[in-house]
Protein backbone atom coordinates (compact mmCIF):
# COMPACT_ATOMS: atom_id res chain seq x y z
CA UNK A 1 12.62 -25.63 43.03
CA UNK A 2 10.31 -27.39 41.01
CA UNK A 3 7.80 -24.22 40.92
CA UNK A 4 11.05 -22.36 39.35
CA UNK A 5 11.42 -25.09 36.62
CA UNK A 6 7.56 -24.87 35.18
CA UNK A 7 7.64 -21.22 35.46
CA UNK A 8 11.29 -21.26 33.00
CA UNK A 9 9.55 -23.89 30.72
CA UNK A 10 5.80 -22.60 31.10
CA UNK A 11 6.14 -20.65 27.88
CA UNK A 12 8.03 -23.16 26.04
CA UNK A 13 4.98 -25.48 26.31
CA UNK A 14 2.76 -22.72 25.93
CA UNK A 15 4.26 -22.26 22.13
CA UNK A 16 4.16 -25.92 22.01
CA UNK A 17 0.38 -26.09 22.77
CA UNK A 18 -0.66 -23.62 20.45
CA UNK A 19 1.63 -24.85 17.67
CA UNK A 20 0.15 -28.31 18.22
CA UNK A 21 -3.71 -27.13 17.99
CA UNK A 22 -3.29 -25.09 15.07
CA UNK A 23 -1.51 -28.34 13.05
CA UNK A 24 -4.11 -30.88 14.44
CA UNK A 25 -7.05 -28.60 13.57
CA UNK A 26 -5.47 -28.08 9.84
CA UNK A 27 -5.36 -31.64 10.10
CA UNK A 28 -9.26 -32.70 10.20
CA UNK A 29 -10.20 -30.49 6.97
CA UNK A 30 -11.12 -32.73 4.78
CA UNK A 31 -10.34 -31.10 1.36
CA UNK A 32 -11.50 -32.15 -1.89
CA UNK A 33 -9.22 -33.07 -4.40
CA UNK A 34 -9.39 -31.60 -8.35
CA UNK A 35 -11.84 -33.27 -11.25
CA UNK A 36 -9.55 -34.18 -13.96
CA UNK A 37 -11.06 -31.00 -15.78
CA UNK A 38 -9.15 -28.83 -12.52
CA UNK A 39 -10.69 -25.74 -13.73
CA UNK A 40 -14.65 -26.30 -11.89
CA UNK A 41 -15.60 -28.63 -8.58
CA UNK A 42 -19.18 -28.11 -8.24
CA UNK A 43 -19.98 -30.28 -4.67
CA UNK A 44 -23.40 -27.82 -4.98
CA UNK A 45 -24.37 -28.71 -8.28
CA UNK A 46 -25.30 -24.91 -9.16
CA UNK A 47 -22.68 -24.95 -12.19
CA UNK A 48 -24.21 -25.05 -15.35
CA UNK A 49 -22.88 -27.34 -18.18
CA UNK A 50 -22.47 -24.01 -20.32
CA UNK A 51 -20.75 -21.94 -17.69
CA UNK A 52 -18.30 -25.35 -16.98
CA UNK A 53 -17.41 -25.35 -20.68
CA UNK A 54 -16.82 -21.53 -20.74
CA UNK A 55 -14.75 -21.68 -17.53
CA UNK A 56 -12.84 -24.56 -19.32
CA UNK A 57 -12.25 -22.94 -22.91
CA UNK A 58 -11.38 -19.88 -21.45
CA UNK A 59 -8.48 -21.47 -18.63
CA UNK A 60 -7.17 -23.36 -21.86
CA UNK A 61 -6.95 -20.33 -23.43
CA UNK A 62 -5.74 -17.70 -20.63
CA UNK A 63 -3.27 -20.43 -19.79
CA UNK A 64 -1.75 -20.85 -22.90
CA UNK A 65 -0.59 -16.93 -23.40
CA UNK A 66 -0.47 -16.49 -19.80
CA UNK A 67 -0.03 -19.42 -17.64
CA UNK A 68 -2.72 -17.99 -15.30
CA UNK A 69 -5.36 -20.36 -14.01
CA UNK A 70 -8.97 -19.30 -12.08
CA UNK A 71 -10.54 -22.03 -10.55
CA UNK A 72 -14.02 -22.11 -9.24
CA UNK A 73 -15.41 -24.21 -6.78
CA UNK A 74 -18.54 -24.58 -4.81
CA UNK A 75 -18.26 -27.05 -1.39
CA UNK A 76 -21.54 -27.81 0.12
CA UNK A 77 -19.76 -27.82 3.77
CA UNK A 78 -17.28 -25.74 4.92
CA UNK A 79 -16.58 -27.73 8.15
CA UNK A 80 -17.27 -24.89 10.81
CA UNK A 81 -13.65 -23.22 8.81
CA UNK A 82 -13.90 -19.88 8.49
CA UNK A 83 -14.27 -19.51 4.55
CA UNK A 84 -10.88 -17.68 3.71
CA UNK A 85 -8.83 -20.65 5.83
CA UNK A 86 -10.51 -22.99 3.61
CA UNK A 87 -10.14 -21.90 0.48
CA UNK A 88 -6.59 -21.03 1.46
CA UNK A 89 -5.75 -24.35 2.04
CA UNK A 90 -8.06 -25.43 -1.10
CA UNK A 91 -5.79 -22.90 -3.45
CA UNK A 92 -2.14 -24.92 -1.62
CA UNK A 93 -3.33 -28.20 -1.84
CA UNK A 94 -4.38 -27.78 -5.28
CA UNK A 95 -1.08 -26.06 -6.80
CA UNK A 96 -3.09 -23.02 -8.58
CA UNK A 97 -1.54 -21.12 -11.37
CA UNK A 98 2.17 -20.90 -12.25
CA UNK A 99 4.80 -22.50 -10.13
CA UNK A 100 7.49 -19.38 -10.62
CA UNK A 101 4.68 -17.05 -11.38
CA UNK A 102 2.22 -17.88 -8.63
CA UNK A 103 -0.62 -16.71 -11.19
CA UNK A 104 -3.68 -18.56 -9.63
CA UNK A 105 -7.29 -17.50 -8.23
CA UNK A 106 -9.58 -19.07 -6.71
CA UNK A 107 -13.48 -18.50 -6.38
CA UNK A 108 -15.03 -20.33 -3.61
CA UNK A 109 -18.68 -20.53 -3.20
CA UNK A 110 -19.36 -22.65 0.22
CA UNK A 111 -22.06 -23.22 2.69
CA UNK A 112 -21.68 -24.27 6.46
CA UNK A 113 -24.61 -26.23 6.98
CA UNK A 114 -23.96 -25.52 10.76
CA UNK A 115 -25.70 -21.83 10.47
CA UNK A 116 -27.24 -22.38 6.46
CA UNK A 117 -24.73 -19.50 5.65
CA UNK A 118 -23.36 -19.51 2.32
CA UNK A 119 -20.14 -17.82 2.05
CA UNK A 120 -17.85 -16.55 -1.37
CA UNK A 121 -14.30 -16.12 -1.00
CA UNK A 122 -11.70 -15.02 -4.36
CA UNK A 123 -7.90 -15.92 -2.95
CA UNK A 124 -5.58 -14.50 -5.45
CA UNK A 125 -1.82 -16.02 -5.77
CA UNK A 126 1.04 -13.24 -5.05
CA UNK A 127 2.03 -12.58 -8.69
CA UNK A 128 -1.28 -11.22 -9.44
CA UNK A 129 -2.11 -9.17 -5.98
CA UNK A 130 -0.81 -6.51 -7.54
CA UNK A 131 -3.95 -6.23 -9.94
CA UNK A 132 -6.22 -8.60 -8.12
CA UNK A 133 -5.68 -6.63 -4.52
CA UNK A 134 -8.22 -7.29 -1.58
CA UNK A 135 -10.02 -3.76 -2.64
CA UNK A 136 -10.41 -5.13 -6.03
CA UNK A 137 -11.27 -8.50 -5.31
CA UNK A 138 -14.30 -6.54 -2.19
CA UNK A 139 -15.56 -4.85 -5.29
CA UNK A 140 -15.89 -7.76 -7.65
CA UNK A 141 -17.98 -9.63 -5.53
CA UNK A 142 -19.91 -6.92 -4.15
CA UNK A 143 -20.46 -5.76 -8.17
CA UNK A 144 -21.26 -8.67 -9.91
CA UNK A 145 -21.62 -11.73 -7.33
CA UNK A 146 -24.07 -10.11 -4.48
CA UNK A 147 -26.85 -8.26 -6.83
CA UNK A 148 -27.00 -11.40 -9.20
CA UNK A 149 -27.33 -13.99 -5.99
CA UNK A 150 -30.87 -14.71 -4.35
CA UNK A 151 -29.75 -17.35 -2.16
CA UNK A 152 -33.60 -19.02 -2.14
CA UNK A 153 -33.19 -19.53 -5.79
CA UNK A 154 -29.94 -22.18 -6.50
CA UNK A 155 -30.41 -21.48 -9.99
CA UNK A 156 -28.85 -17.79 -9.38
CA UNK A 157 -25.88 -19.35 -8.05
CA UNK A 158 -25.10 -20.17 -11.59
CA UNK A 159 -25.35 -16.28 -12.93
CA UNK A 160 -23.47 -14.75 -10.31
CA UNK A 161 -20.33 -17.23 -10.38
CA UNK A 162 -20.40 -16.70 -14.23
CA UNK A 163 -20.24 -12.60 -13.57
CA UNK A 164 -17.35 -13.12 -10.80
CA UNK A 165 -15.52 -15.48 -13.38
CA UNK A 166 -15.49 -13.24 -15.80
CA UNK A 167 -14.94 -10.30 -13.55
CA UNK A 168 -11.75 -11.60 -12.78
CA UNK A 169 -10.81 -12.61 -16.14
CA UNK A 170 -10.54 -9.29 -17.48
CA UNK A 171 -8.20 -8.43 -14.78
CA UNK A 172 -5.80 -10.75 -15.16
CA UNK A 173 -6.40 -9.86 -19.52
CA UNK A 174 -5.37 -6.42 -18.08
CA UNK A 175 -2.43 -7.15 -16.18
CA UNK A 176 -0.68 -9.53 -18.94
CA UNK A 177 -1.95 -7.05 -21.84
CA UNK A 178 -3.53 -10.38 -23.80
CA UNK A 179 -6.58 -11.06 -25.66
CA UNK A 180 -9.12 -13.73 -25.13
CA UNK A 181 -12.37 -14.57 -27.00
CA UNK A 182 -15.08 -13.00 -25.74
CA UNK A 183 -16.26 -9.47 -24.40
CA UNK A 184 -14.67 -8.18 -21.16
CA UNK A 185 -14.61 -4.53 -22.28
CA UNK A 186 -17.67 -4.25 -19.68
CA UNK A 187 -16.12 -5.49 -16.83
CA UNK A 188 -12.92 -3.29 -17.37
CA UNK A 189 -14.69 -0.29 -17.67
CA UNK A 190 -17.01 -0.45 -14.65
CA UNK A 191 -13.74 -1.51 -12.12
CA UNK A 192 -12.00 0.89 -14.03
CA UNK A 193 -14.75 3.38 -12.95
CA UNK A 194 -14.51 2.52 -9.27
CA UNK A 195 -10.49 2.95 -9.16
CA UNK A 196 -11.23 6.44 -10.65
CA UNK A 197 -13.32 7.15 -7.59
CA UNK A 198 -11.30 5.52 -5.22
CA UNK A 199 -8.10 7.40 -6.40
CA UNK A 200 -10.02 10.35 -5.27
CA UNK A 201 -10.70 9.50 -2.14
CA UNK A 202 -7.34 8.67 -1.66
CA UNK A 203 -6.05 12.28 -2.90
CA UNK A 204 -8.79 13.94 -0.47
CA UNK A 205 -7.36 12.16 2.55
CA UNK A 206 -3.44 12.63 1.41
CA UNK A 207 -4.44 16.48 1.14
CA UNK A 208 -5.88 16.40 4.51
CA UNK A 209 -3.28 15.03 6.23
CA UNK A 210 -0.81 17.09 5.13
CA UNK A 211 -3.03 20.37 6.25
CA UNK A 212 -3.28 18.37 9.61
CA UNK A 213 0.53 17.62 9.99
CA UNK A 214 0.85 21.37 9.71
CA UNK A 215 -1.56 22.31 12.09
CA UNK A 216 0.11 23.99 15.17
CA UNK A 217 -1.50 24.07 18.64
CA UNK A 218 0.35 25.39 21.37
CA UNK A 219 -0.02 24.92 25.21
CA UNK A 220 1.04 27.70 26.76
CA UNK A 221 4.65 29.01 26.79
CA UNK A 222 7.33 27.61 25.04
CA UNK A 223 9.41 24.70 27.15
CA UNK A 224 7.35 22.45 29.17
CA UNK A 225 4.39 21.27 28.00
CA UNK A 226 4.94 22.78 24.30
CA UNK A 227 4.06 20.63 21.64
CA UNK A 228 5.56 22.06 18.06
CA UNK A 229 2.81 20.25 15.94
CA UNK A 230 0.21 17.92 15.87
CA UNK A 231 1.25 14.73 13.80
CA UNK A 232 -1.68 12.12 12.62
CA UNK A 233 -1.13 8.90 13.86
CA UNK A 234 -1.27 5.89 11.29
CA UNK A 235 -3.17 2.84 11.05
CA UNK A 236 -2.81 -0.47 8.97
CA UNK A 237 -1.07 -3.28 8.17
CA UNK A 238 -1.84 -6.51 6.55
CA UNK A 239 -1.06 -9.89 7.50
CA UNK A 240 0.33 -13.14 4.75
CA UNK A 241 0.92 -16.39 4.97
CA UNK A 242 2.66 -18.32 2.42
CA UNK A 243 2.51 -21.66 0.93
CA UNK A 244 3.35 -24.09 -1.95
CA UNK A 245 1.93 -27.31 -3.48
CA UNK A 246 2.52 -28.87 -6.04
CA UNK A 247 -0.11 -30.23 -8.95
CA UNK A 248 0.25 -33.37 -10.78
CA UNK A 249 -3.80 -34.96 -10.79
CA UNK A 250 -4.78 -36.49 -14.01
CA UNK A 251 -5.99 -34.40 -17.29
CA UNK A 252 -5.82 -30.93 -16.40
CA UNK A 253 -3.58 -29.69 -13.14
CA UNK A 254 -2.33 -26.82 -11.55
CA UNK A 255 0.91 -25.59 -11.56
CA UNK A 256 2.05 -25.32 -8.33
CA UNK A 257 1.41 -21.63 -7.61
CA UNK A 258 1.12 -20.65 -4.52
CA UNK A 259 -0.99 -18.08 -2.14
CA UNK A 260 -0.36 -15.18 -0.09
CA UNK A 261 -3.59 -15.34 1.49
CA UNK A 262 -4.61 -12.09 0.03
CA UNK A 263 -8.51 -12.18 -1.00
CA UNK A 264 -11.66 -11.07 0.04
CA UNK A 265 -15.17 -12.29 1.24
CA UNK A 266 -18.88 -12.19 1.88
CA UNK A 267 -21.62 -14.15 3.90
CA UNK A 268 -25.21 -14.13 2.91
């Protein structure tokens, strides 16, 4: 009888458990919270004064005529958290970008001192995934963050976060049709480049499936065992989470935007 009772409520606790562990370990990042400039946290000290003030001026301004905000951030540990958990929970806790228009990104440059892996991670806010998708986001780091990082010099740190800022700047110039001070023109044209390519690709593969949903093999006489066509099976899928919190630290804040989880990564 009471073997029949833990087997009914086995999988009750089970959901339980699992719930339970997932909260508590949530629960031990210790996050930081926003400078009262909001725009740059720079726990690595590989932000230069120059590249803070541009990443300030230019949030001021992008907010202004767009209500978009990009945040970067460098954390000298990430706490054994895989990078894109933390700076998910870095972009809720913080509020980035637009409450209604959930308009935020954030770069994250962290280390774990566990493995002395240093790890960059862009989490874009749903209203610009559209524009800022995880293919995009790959490429931007793999453009301009990896070839200007030597991770034995700190003082590269500083070039490659201003690239990656800027980077994603003239996306989200693109995607509310607004000018900003400065050039961008050179980061639109190269990503514009690689979608060229990529849309390409894309057509290639599109054409081939359609000559393989045509193909025709049979086996052997119509009736049993006959198969009319041979039809490719698909693959994907992506996975969101969702999430909202609210700003409200002193001087400069975030909106309360929140993130879809969509993004990208490296480790070097």
């Amino acid at each position: 009888m009471k073997d029949r009772k833990f087997k009914r409520f086995f999988p009750i606790l089970l959901v339980l458990t699992i719930i339970f562990s997932t909260t508590s370990s949530f629960a031990k990042l210790n996050l930081p919270s926003p400078t009262k400039e909001f725009y740059y946290y720079d726990e690595m000290g590989v932000i230069s004064e120059d590249l803070k003030s541009e990443i300030l001026k230019t949030n001021i301004e992008l907010h202004g005529k767009t209500k978009a905000q990009v945040v970067v951030a460098t954390v000298d540990d990430l706490q054994q958290y895989p990078v894109e958990e933390y700076a998910l929970e870095m972009f809720r806790k913080w509020g980035i970008g637009d409450k209604e228009l959930n308009n935020g990104v954030l770069i994250l440059l962290g280390k774990e001192p566990t493995t002395d892996k240093y790890s960059i991670y862009i989490s874009t806010g749903y209203g610009l995934e559209g524009r800022l998708n995880d293919g995009k986001v790959g490429r931007i780091i793999d453009e301009f963050f990896i070839p200007n990082i030597n991770r034995d010099d700190p003082t590269s740190f500083d070039e490659a976060l201003r690239e990656t800022f800027r980077a994603v700047i003239s996306q989200v110039i693109l995607e509310y049709d607004v000018e900003l001070d400065g050039d961008y023109e050179k980061y639109m044209d190269r990503l514009d480049s690689s979608e060229e390519v990529n849309g390409w690709v894309i057509l290639l593969i599109f054409i081939i499936l359609i000559l393989l949903s045509r193909y025709r093999r049979p086996r052997g006489p119509r009736g049993r065992g006959y198969r009319r066509g041979y039809y490719p099976r698909s693959y994907g899928g992506f996975s969101s989470g969702s999430g909202r919190s609210s700003g409200g630290f002193g001087g400069f804040s975030g909106g309360g935007g929140s993130s879809g989880g969509g993004g990208a990564g490296r480790s070097f």
